[in-house]
C-alpha atoms as a PDB file:
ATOM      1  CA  UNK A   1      95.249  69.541 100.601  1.00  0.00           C
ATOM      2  CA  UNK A   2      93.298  72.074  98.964  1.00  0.00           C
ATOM      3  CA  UNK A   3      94.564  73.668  95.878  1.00  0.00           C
ATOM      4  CA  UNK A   4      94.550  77.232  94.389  1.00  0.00           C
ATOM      5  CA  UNK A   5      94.712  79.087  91.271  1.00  0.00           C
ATOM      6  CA  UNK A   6      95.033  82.943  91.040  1.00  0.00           C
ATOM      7  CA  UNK A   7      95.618  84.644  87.669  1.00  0.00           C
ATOM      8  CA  UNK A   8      97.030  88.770  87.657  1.00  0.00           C
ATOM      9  CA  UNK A   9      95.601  90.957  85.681  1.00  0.00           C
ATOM     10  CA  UNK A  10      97.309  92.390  82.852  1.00  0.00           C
ATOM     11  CA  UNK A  11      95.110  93.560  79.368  1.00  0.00           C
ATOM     12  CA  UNK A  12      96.986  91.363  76.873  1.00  0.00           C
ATOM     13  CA  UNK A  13      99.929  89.985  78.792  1.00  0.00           C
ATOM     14  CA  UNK A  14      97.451  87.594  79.928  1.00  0.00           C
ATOM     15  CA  UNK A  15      98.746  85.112  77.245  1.00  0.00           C
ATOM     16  CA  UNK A  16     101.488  84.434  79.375  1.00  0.00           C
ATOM     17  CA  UNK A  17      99.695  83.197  82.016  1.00  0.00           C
ATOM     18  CA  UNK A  18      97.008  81.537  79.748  1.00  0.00           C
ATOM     19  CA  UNK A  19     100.161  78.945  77.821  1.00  0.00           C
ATOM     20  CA  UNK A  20     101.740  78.823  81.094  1.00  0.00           C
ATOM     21  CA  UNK A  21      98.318  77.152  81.739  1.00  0.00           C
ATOM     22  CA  UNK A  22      98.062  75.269  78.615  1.00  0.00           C
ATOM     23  CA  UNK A  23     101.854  73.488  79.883  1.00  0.00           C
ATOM     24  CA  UNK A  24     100.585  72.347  82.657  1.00  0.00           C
ATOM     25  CA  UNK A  25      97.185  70.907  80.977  1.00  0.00           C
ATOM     26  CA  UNK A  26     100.169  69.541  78.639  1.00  0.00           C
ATOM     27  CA  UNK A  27     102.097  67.764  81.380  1.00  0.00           C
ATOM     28  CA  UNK A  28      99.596  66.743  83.545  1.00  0.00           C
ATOM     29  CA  UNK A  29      96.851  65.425  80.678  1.00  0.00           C
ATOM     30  CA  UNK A  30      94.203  67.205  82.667  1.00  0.00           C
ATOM     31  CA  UNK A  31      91.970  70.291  82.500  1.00  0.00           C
ATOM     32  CA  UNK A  32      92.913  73.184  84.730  1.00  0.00           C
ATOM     33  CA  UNK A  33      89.334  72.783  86.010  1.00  0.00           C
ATOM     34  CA  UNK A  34      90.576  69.332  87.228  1.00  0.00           C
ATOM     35  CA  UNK A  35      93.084  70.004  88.795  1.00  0.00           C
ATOM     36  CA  UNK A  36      92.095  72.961  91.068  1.00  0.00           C
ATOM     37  CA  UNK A  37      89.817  73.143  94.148  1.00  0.00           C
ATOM     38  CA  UNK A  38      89.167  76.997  93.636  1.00  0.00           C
ATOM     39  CA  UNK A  39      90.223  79.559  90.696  1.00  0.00           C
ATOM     40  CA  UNK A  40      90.340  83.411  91.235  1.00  0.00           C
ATOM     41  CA  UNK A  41      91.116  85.977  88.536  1.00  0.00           C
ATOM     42  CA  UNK A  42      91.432  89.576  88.088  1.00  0.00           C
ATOM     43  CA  UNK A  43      90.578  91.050  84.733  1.00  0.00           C
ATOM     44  CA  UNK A  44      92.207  89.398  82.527  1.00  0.00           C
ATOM     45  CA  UNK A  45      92.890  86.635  84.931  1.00  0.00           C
ATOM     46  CA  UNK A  46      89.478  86.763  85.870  1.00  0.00           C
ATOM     47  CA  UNK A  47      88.703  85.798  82.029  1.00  0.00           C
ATOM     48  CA  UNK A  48      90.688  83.510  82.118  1.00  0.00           C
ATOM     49  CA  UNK A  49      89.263  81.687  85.005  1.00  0.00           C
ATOM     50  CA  UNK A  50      86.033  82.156  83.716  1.00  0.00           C
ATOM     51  CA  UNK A  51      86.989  80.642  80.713  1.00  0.00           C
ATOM     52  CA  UNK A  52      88.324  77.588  82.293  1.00  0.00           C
ATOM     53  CA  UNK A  53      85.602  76.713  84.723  1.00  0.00           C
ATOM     54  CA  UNK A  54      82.825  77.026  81.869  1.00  0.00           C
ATOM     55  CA  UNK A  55      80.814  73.902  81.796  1.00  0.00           C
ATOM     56  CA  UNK A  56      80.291  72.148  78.201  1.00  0.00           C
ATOM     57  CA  UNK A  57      76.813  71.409  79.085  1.00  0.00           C
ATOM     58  CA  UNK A  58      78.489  67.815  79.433  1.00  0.00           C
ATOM     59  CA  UNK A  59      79.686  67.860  83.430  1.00  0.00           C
ATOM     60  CA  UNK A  60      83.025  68.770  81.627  1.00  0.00           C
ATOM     61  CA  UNK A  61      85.237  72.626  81.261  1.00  0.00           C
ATOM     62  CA  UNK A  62      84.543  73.888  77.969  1.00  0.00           C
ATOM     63  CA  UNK A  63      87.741  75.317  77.080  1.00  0.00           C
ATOM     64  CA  UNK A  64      90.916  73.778  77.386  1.00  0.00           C
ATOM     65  CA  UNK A  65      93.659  76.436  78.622  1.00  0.00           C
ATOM     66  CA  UNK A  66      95.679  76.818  74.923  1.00  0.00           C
ATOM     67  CA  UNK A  67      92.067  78.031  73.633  1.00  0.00           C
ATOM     68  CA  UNK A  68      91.928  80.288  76.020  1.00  0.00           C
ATOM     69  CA  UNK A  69      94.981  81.812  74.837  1.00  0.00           C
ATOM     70  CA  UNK A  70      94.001  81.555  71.196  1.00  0.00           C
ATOM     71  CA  UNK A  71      91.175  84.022  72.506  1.00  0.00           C
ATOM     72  CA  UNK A  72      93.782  86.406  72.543  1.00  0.00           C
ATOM     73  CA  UNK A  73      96.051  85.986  69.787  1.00  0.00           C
ATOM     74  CA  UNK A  74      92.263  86.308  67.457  1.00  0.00           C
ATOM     75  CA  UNK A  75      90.583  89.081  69.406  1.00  0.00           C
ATOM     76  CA  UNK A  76      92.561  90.982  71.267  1.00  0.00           C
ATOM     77  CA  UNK A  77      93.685  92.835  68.518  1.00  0.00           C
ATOM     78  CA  UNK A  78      90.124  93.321  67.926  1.00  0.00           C
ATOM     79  CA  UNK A  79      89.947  94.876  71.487  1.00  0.00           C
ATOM     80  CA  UNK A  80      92.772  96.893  71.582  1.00  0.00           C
ATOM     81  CA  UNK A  81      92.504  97.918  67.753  1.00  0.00           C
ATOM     82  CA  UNK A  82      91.138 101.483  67.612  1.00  0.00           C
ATOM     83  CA  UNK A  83      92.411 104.036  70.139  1.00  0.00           C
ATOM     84  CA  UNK A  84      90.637 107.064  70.776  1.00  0.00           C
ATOM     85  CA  UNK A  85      92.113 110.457  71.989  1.00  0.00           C
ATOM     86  CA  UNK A  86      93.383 109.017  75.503  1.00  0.00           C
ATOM     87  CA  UNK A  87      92.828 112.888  77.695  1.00  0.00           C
ATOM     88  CA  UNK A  88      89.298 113.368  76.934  1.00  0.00           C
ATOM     89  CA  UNK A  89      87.118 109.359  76.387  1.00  0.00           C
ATOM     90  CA  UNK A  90      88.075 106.113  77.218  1.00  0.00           C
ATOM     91  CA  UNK A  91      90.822 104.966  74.927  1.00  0.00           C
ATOM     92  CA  UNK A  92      88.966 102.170  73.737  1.00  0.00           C
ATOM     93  CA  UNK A  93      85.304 101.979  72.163  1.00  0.00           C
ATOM     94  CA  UNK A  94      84.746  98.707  71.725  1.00  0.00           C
ATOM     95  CA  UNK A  95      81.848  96.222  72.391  1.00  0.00           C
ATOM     96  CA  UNK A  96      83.673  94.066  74.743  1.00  0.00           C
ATOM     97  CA  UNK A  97      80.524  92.819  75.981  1.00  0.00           C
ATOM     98  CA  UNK A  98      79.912  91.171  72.424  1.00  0.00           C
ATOM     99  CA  UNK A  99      83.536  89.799  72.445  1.00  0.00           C
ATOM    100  CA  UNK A 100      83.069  87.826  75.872  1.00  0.00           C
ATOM    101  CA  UNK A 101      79.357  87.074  74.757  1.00  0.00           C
ATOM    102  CA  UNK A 102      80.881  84.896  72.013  1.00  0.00           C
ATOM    103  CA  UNK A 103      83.127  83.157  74.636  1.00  0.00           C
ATOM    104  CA  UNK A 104      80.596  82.760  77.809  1.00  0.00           C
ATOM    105  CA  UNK A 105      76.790  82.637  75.664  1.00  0.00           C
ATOM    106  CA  UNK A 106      74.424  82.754  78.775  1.00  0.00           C
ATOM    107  CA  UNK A 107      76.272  80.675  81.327  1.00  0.00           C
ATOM    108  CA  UNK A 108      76.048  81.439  84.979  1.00  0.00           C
ATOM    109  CA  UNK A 109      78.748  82.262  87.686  1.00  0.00           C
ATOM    110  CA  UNK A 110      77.216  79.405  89.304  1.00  0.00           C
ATOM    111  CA  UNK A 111      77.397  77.092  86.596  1.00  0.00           C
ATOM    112  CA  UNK A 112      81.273  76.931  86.991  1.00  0.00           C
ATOM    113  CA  UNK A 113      82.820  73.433  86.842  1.00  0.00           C
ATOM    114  CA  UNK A 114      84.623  75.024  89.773  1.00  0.00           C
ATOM    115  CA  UNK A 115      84.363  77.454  92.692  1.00  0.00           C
ATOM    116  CA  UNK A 116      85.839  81.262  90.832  1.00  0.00           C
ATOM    117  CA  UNK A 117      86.163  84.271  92.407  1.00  0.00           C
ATOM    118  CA  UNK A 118      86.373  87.367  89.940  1.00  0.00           C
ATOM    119  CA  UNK A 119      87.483  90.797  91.649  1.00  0.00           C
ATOM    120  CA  UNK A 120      86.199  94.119  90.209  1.00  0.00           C
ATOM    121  CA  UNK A 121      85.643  97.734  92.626  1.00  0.00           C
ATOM    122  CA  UNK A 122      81.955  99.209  93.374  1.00  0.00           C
ATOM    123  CA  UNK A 123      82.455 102.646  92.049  1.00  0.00           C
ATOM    124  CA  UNK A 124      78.566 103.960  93.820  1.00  0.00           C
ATOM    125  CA  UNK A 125      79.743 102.039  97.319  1.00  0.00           C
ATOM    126  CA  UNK A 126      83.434 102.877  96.945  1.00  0.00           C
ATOM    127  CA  UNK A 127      84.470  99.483  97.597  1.00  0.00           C
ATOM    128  CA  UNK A 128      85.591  96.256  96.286  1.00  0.00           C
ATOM    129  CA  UNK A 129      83.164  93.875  94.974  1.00  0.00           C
ATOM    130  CA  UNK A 130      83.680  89.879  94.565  1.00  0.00           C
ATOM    131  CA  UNK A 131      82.369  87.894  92.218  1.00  0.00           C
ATOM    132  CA  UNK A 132      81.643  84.526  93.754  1.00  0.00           C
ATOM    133  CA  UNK A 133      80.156  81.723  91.862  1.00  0.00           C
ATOM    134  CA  UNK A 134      78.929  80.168  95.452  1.00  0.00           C
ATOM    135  CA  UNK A 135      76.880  81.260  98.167  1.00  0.00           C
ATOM    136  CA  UNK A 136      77.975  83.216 100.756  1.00  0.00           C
ATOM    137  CA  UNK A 137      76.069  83.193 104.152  1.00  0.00           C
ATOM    138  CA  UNK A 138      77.535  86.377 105.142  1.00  0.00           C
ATOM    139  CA  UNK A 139      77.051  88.655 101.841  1.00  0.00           C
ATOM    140  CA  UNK A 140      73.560  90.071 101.267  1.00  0.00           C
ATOM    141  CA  UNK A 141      74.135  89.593  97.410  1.00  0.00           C
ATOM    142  CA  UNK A 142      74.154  86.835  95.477  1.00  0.00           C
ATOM    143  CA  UNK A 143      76.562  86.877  92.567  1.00  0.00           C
ATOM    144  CA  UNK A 144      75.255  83.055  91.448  1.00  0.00           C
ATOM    145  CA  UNK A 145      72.724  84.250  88.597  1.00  0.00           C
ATOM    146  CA  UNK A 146      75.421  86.308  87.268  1.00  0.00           C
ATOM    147  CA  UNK A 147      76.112  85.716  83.198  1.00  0.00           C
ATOM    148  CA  UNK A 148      79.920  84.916  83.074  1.00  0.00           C
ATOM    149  CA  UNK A 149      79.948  87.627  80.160  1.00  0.00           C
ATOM    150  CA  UNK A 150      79.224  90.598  82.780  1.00  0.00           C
ATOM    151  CA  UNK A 151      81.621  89.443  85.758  1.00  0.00           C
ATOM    152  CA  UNK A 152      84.144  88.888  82.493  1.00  0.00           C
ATOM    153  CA  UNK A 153      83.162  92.555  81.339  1.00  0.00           C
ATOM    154  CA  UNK A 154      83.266  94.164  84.935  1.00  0.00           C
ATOM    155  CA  UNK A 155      86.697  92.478  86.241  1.00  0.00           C
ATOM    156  CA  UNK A 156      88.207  93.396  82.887  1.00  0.00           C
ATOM    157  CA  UNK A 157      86.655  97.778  83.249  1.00  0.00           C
ATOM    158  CA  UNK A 158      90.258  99.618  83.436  1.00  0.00           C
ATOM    159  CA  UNK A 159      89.873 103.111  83.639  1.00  0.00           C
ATOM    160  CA  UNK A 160      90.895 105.139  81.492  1.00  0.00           C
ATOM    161  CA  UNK A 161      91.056 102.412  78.588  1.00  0.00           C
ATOM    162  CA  UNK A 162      87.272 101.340  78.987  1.00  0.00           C
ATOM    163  CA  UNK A 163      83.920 102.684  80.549  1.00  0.00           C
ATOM    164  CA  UNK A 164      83.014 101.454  83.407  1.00  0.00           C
ATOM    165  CA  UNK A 165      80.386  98.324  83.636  1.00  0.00           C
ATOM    166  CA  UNK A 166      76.920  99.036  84.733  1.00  0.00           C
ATOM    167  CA  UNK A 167      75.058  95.875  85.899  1.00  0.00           C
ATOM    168  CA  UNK A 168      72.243  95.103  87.915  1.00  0.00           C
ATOM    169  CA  UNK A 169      72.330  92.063  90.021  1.00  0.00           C
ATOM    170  CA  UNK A 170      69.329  91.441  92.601  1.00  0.00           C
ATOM    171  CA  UNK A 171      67.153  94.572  91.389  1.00  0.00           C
ATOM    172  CA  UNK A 172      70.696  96.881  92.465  1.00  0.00           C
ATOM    173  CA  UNK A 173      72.259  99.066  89.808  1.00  0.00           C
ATOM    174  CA  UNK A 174      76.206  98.750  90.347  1.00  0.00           C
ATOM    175  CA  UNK A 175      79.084 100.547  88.371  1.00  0.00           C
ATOM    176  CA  UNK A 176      81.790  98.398  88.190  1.00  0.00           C
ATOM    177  CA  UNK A 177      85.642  98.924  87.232  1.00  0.00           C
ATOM    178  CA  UNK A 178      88.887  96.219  86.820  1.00  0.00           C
ATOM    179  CA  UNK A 179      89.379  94.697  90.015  1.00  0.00           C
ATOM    180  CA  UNK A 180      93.163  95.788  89.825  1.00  0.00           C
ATOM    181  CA  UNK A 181      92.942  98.698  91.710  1.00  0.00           C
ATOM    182  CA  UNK A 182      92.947  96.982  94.511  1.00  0.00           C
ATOM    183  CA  UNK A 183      93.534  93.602  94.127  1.00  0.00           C
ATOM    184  CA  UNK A 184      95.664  92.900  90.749  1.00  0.00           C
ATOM    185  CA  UNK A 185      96.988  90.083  91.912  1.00  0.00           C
ATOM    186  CA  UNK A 186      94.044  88.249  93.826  1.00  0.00           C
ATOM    187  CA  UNK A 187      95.925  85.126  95.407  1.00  0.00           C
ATOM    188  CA  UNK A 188      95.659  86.272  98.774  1.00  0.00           C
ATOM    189  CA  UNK A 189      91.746  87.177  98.203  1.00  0.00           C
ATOM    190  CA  UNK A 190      91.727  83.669  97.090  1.00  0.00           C
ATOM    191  CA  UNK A 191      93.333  81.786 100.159  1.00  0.00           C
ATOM    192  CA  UNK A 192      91.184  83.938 102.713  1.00  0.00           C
ATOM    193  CA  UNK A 193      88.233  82.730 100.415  1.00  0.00           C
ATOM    194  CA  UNK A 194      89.635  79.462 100.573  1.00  0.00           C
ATOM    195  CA  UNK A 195      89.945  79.241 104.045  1.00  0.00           C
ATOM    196  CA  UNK A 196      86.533  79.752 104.167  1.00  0.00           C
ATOM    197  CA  UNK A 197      85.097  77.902 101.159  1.00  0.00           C
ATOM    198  CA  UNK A 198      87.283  74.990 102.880  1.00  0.00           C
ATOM    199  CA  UNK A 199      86.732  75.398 107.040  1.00  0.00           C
ATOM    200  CA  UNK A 200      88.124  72.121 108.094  1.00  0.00           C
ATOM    201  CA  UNK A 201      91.298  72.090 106.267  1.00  0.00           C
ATOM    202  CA  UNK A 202      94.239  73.012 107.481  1.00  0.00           C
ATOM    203  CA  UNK A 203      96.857  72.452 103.947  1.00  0.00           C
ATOM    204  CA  UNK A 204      97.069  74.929 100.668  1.00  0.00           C
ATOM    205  CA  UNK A 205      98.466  74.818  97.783  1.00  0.00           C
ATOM    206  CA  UNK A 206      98.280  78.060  96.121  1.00  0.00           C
ATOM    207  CA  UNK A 207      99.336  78.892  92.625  1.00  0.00           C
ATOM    208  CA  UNK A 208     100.070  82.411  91.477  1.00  0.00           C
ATOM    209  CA  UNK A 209     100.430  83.229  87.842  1.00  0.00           C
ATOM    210  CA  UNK A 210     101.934  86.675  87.088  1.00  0.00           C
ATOM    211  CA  UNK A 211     101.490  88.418  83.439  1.00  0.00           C
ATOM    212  CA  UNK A 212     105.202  89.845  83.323  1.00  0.00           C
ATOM    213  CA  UNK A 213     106.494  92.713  85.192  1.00  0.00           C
ATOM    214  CA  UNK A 214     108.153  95.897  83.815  1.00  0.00           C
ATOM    215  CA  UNK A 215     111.698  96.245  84.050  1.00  0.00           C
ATOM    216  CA  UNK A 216     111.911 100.074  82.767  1.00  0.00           C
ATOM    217  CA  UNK A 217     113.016 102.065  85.661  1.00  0.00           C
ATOM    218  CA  UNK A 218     111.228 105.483  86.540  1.00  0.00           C
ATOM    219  CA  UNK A 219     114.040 107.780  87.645  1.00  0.00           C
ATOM    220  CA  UNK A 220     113.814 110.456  90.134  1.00  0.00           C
ATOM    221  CA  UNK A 221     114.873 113.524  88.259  1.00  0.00           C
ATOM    222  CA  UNK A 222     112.309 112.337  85.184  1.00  0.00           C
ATOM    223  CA  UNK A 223     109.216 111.966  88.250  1.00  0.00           C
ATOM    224  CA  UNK A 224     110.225 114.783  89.826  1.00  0.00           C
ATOM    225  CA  UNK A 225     108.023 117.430  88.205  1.00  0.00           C
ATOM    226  CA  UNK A 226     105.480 115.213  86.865  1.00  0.00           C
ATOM    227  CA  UNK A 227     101.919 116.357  87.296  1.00  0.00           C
ATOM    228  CA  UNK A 228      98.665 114.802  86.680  1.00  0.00           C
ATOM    229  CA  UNK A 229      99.128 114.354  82.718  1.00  0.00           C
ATOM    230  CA  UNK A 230     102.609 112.728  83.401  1.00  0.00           C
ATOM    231  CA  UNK A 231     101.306 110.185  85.808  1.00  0.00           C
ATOM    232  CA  UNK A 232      98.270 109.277  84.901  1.00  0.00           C
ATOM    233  CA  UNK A 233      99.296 106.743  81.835  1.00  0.00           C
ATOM    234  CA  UNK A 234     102.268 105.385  84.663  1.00  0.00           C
ATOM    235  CA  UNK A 235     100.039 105.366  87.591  1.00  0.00           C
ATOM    236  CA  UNK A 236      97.914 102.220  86.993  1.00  0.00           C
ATOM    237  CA  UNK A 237     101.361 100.435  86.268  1.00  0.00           C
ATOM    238  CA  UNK A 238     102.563 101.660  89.286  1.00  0.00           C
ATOM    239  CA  UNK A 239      99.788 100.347  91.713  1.00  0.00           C
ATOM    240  CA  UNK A 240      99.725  97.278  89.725  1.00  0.00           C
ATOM    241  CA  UNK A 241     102.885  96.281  90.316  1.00  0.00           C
ATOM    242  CA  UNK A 242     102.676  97.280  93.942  1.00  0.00           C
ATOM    243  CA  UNK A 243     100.143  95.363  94.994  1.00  0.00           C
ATOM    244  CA  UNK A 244     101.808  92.211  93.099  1.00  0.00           C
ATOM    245  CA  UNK A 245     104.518  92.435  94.741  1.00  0.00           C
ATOM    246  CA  UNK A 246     103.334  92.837  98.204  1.00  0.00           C
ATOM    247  CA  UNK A 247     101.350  89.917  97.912  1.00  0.00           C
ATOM    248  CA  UNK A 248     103.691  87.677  97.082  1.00  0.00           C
ATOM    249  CA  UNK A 249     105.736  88.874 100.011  1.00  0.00           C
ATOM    250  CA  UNK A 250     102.858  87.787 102.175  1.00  0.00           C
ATOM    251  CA  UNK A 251     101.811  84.778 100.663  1.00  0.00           C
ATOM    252  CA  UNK A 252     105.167  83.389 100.605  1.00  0.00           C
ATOM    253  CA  UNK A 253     105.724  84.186 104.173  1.00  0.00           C
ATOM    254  CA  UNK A 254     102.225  82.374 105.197  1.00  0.00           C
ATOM    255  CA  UNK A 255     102.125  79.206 102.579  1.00  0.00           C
ATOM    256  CA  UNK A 256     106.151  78.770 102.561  1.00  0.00           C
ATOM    257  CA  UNK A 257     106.583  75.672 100.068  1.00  0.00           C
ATOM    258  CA  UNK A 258     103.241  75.272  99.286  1.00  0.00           C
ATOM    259  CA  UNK A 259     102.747  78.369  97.307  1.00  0.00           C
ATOM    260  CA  UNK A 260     104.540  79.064  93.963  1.00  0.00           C
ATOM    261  CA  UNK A 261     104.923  82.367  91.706  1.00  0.00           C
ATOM    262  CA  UNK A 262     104.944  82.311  88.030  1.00  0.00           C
ATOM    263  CA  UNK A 263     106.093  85.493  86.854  1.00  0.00           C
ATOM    264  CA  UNK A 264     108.735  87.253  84.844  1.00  0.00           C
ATOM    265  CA  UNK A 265     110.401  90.516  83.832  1.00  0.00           C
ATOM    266  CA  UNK A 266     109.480  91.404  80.242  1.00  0.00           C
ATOM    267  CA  UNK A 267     112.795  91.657  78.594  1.00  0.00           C
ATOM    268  CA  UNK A 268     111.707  91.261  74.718  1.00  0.00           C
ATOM    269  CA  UNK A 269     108.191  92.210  74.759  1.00  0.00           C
ATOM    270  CA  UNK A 270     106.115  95.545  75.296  1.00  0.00           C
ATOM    271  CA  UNK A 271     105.007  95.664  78.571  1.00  0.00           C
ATOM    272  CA  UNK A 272     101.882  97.914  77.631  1.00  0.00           C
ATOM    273  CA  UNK A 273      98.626  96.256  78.616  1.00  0.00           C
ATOM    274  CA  UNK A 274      97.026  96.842  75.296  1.00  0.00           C
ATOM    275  CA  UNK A 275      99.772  96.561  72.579  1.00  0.00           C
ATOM    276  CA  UNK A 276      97.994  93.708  70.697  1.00  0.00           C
ATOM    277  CA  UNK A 277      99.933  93.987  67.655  1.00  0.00           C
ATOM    278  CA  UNK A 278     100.946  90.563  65.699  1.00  0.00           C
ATOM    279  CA  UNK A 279     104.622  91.530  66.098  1.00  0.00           C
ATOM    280  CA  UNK A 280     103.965  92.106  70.062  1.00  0.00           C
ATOM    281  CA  UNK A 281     102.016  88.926  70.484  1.00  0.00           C
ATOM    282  CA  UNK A 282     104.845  87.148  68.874  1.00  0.00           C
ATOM    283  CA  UNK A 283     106.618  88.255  71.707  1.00  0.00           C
ATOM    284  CA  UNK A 284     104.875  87.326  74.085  1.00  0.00           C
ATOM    285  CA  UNK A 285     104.793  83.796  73.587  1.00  0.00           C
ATOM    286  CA  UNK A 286     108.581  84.065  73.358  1.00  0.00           C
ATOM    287  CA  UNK A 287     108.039  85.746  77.082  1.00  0.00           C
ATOM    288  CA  UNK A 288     105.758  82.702  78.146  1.00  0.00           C
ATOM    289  CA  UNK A 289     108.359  80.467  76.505  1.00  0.00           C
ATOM    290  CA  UNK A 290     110.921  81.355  78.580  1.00  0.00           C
ATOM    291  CA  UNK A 291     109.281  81.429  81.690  1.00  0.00           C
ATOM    292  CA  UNK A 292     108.378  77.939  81.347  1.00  0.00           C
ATOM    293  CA  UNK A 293     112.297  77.006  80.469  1.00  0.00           C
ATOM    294  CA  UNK A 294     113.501  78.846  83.403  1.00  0.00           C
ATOM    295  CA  UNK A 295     110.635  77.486  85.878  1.00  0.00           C
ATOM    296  CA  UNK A 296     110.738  73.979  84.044  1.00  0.00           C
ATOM    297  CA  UNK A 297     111.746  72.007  87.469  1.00  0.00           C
ATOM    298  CA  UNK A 298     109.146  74.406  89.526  1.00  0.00           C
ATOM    299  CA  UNK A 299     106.213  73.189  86.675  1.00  0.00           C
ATOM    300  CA  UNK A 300     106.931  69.626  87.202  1.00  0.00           C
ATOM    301  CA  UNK A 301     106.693  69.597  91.093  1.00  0.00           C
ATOM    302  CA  UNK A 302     103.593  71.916  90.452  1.00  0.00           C
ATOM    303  CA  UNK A 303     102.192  69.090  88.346  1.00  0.00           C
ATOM    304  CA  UNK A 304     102.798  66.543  90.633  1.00  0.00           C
ATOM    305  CA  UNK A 305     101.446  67.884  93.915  1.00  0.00           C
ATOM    306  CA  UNK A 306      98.417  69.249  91.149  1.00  0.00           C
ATOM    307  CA  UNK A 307      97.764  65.304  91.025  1.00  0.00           C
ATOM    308  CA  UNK A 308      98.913  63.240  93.313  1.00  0.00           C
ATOM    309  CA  UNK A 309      96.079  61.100  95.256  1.00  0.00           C
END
């Protein structure tokens, strides 16, 4: 049986998923690297998988999962720390390319302890675009030679909160933006990958790692009238949550008991994908906290499918 990890995206939030990680490392007294046969992320699942499948130079990950989410307690206030006039720039003008420069260096896509697909969307071909740290007979491009830091900084692109990536992989200029407008939650790229990656087997298990959902309800009579200024800070929340949804509908339909959600409604914290304040990351953890309580039983059989033979 061939086993999956696939991370949501998210902005911050993605320290949920990142100690929900760091339990299981906890439990099982083995890298997330180890345990997995393939990792997927988008944005800042994407970093996240990134993160975990860097080599140490050593035939060994780099990071161990509770670093990963130390990387955002220390800089993603440093990320999310200086808004700009939303309307008329990108909120944020940062060098996030520095940021995941001091967590990648120069590693390679293909250098990943494990097989990681990172999702992002090809503005100048109007399509999605795959990161894939393997070669694939059927794609004309060759994401291998790809530094870690620019699939981290194109997955991670959200419009409207950062300008888009502009990279240039086999002597093609792309324009990259977060793979969450398509794919936000990639675990159903991942099994078709999967599938493929793996021909000749025939049993998945596929873990899904959500970064909290909203609970705050959008009622008609406020929506009503809204025009483009109204929707446009709602409507990447919207699609986000959408397209989570919907693929956990599928996936759960297709795997059955081999495929497990980790996600919960943010009750405490602020759902917002950049509110990296200390009071808000506090929070967070409390959110994490609780998922793993409430999904204790669900983390243990996890853990022991994760290792058995």
């Amino acid at each position: 049986m061939k086993k999956i990890l696939a991370i949501d995206g998210g902005g911050i939030r993605g320290l949920i998923p990142a100690l929900v990680l760091a339990e299981m490392e906890s439990r099982t007294r083995q890298p997330i690297a180890g345990l997995f046969d393939l990792l997927a992320g988008t944005s800042t699942g994407g970093i996240i998988a990134l993160g975990l499948t860097r080599d140490n130079g050593h035939g060994a990950p780099l990071y161990p999962a509770m670093q990963m989410a130390e990387f955002y307690e220390n800089r993603g206030p440093e990320i999310f720390g200086s808004p700009k006039l939303w309307w008329l720039d990108p909120k944020y003008d940062v060098d996030i390319h520095g940021i995941f420069q001091s967590l990648f260096g120069d590693a390679l896509l293909g250098q990943a302890r494990k097989p990681v697909l990172i999702s992002s969307y090809d503005l100048g071909n109007r399509r999605p675009f795959f990161f894939k740290s393997w070669t694939d007979e059927d794609r004309k491009i060759d994401t291998r030679d790809v530094l870690m830091v620019s699939a981290a900084w194109a997955t991670s692109a959200a419009p409207t909160y950062f300008p888009p990536a502009r990279l240039r992989i086999d002597a093609t200029e792309y324009t990259l933006i977060d793979g969450g407008v398509f794919v936000n939650n990639p675990a159903m790229s991942a099994y078709a990958e999967a599938r493929r990656y793996f021909p000749d087997e025939t049993k998945f298990l596929l873990v899904s790692l959500g970064t909290g959902r909203k609970t705050q309800r959008i009622p008609y009579d406020e929506a009503y009238d809204w025009g483009i200024l109204e929707w446009l800070p709602r409507l990447l929340d919207v699609v986000f949550d959408g397209v989570c949804d919907a693929v956990d509908y599928q996936l759960e339909k297709i795997l059955k008991g081999n495929f497990f959600r980790f996600q919960t409604d943010l009750h405490i914290a602020n759902p917002d994908m950049d509110d990296a304040s200390p009071e808000n990351l506090e929070k967070l953890k409390a959110e994490a906290q609780e998922l793993i309580n409430a999904q204790s039983a669900n983390l243990d059989e996890v853990c022991r499918l994760l290792t058995e033979n």
